[in-house]
Protein backbone atom coordinates (compact mmCIF):
# COMPACT_ATOMS: atom_id res chain seq x y z
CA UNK A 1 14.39 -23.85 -22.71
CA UNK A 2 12.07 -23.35 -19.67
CA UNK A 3 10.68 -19.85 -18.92
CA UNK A 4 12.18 -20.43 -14.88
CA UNK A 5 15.74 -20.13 -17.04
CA UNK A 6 15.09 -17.39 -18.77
CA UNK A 7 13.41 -15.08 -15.72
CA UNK A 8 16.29 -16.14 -13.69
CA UNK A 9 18.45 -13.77 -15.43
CA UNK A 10 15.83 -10.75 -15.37
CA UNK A 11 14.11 -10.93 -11.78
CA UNK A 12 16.62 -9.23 -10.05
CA UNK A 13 16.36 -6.37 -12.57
CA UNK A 14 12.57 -6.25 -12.69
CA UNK A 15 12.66 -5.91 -8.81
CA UNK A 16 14.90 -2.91 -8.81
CA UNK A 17 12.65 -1.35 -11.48
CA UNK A 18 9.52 -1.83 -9.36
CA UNK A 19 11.87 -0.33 -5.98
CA UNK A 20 13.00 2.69 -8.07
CA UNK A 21 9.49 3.81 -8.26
CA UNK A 22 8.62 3.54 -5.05
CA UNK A 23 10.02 1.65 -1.61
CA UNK A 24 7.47 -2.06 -1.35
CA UNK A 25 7.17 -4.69 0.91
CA UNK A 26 7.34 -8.63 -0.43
CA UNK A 27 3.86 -9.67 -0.99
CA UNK A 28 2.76 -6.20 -2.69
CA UNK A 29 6.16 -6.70 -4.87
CA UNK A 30 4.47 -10.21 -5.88
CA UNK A 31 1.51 -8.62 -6.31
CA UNK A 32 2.91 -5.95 -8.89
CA UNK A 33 5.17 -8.69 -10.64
CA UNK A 34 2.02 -10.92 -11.64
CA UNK A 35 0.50 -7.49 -12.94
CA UNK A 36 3.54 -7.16 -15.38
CA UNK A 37 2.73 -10.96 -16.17
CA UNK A 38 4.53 -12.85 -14.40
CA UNK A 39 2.52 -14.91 -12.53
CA UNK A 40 4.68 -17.85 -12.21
CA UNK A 41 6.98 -15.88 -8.92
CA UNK A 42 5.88 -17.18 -5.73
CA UNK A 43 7.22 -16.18 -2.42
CA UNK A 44 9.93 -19.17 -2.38
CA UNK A 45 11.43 -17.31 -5.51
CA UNK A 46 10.61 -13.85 -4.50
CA UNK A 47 11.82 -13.59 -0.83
CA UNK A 48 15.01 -15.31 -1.48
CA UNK A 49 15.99 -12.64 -4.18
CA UNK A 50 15.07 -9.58 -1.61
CA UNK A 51 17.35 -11.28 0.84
CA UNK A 52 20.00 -11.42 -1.69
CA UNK A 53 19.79 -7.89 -2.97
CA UNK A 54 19.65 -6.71 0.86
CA UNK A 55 22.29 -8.32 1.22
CA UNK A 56 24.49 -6.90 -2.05
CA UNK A 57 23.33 -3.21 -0.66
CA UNK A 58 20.99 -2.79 -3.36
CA UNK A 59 17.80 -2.57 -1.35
CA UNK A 60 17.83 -1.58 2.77
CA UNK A 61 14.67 -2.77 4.44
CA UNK A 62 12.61 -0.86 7.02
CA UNK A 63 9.94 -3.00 9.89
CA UNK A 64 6.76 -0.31 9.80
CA UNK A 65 3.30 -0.60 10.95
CA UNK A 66 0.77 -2.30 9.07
CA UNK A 67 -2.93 -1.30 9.10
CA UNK A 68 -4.28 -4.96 8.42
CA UNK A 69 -2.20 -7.07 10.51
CA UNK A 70 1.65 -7.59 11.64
CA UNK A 71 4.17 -4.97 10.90
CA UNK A 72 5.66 -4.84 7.01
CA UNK A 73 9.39 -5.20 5.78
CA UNK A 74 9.59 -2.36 3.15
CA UNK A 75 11.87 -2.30 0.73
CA UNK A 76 13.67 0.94 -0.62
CA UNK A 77 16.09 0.96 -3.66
CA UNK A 78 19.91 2.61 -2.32
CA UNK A 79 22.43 4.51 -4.55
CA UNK A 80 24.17 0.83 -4.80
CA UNK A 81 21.06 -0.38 -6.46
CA UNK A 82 20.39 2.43 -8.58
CA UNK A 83 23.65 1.56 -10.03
CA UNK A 84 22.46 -2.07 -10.32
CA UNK A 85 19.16 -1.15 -12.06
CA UNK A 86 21.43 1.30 -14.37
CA UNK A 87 23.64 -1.60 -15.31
CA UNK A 88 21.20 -4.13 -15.85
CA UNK A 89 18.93 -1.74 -18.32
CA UNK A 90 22.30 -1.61 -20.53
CA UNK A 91 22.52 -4.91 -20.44
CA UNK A 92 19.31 -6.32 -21.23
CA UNK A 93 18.88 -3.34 -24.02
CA UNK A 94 21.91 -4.81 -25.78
CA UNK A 95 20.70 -8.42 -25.25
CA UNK A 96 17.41 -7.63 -26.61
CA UNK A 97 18.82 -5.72 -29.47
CA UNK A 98 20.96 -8.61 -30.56
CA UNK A 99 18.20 -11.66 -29.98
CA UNK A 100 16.48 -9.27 -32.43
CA UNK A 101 18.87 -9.15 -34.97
CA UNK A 102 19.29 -12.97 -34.30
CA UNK A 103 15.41 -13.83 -34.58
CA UNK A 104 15.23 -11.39 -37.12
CA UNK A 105 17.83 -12.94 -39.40
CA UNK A 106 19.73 -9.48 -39.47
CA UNK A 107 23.49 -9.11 -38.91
């Protein structure tokens, strides 16, 4: 199985996690994913997903001022995506429980 598959399923979540801490805008949300290791996202992966969450209501975007260059779209988790990021971390706790068991030959 390719790694692409796999992060498919977790970006969404990993982005809310990063926007619960603080509101970002796209490039320094790249930025902080390849810190957490995944340096495989590029922008053609990345901006599609903010759109998409904007979109669902989990994130609202805001134009400000930048002080090196054009103006920034920050991002800033809402009460929709809170909700999002609570349901996700349930989910991927109980997925990563069971691979465990799974890998771990447990039942």
């Amino acid at each position: 199985m390719k790694q692409t598959q796999l992060l498919k399923g977790v970006l969404d979540g990993c982005v809310l996690a990063i926007l619960a801490r603080h509101e970002s805008y796209g490039y320094e949300l790249m930025q902080a994913l390849h810190e957490y290791g995944f340096t495989s996202i590029v922008g053609g992966t990345l901006y599609p997903l903010l759109a998409k969450l904007e979109k669902q209501g989990d994130v609202t975007s805001t134009i400000k001022p930048s002080p090196d260059g054009p103006d920034r779209n920050y991002l800033t988790l809402t009460a929709h995506g809170r909700e999002s990021l609570a349901e996700f971390q349930a989910q991927w706790y109980q997925i990563q429980s069971q691979v465990s068991h799974v890998m771990g030959g447990e039942k």
